[in-house]
C-alpha atoms as a PDB file:
ATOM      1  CA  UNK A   1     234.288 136.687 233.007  1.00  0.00           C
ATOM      2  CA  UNK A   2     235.157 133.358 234.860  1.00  0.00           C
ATOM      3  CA  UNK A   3     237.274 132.400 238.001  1.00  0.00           C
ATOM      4  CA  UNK A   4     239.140 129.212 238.078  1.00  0.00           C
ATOM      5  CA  UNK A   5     241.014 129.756 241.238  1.00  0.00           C
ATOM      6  CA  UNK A   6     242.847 132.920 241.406  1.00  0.00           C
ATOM      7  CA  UNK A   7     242.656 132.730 237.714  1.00  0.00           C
ATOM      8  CA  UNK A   8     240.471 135.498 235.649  1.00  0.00           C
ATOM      9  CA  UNK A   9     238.705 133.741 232.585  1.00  0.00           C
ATOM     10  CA  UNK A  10     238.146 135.480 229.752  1.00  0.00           C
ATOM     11  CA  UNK A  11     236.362 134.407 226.599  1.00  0.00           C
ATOM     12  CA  UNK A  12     236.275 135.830 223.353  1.00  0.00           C
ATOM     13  CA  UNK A  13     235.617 135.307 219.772  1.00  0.00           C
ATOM     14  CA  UNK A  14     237.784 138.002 218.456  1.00  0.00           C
ATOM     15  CA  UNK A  15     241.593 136.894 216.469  1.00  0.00           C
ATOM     16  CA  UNK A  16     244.318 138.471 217.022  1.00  0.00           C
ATOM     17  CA  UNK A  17     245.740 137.894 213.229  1.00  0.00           C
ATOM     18  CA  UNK A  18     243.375 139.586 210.268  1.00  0.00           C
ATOM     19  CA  UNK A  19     241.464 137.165 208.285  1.00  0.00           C
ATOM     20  CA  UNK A  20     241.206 134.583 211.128  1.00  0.00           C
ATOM     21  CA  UNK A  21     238.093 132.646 212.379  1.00  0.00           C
ATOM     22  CA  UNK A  22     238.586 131.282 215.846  1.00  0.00           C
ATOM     23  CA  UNK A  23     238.330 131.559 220.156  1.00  0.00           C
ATOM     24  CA  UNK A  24     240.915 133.554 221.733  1.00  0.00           C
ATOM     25  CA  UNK A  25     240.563 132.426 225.790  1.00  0.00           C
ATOM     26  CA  UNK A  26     242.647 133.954 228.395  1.00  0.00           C
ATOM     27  CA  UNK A  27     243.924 133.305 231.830  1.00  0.00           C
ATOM     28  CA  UNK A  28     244.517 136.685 233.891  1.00  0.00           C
ATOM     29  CA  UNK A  29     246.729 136.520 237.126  1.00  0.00           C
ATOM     30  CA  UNK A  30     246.436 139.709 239.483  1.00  0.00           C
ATOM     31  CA  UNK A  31     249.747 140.538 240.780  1.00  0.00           C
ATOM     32  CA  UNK A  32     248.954 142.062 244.375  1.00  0.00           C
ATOM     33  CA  UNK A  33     251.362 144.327 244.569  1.00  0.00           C
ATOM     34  CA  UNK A  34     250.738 146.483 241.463  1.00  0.00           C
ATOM     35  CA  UNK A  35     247.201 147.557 241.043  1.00  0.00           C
ATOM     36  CA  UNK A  36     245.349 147.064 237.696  1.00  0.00           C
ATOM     37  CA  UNK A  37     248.822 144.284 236.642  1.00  0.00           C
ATOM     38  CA  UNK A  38     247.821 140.880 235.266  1.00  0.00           C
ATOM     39  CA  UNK A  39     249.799 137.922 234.336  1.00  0.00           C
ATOM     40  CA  UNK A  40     248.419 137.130 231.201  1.00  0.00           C
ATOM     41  CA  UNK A  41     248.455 133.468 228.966  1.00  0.00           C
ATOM     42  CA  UNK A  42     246.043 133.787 225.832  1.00  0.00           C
ATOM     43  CA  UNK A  43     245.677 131.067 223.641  1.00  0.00           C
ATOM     44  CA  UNK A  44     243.746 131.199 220.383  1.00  0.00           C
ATOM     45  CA  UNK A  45     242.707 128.286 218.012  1.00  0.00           C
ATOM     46  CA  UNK A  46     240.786 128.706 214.854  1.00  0.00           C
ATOM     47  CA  UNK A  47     241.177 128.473 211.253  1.00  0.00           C
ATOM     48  CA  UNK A  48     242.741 131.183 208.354  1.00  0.00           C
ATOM     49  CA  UNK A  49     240.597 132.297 205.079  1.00  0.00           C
ATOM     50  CA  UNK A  50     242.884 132.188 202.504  1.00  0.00           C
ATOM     51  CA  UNK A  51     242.543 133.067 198.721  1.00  0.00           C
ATOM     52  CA  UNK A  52     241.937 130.004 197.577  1.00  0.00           C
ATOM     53  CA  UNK A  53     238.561 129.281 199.794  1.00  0.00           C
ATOM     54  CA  UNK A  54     240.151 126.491 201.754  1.00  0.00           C
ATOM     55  CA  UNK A  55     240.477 126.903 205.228  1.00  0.00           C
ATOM     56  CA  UNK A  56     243.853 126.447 206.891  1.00  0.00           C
ATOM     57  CA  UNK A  57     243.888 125.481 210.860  1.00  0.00           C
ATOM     58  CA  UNK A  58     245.615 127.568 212.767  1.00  0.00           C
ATOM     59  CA  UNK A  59     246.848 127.971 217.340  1.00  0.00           C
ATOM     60  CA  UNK A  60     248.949 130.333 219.002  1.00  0.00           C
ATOM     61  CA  UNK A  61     249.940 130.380 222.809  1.00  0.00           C
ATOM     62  CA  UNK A  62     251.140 133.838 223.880  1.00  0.00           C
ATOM     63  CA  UNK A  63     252.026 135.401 227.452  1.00  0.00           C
ATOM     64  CA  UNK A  64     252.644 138.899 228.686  1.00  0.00           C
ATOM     65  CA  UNK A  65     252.178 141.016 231.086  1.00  0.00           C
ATOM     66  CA  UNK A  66     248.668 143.207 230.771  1.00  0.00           C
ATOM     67  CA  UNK A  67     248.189 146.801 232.813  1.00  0.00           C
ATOM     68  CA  UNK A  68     244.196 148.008 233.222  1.00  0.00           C
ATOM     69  CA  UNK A  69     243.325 151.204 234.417  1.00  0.00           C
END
C-alpha cells in the first residue's frame, strides 16, 4: 500500500466482474471521526473473455464508502 497525500493506494490485480482480466486501483480516504471508515474511489480497466476468444475492453469507476475492522 501507497500514500499519495492523505490518500491510501491500493493495487490489485483482482476484477470485480467474473471472467475479467484487468487492474482494479483504489484511492482510500480515512474519515477521522469514525475509526476503521474510508472514502473509497476504485477504478478498474481490463479486458472481458468472451465465448468467442476475442477479447472485449472493458473500465468501471465506482465509489463508496468502505468500514475495516
Amino acid at each position: 500500500m501507497d500514500h499519495v497525500g492523505p490518500f491510501a493506494i491500493e493495487h490489485s490485480q483482482s476484477s470485480p466482474i467474473p471472467l475479467e482480466q484487468g487492474t482494479t486501483i483504489t484511492a482510500a480516504y480515512p474519515v477521522k471521526g469514525v475509526q476503521g471508515m474510508d472514502l473509497v474511489v476504485n477504478a478498474f480497466g481490463g479486458h472481458r473473455q468472451t465465448n468467442t476468444g476475442s477479447n472485449v475492453g472493458s473500465a468501471a469507476v465506482t465509489a463508496g464508502v468502505r468500514f475495516k475492522w
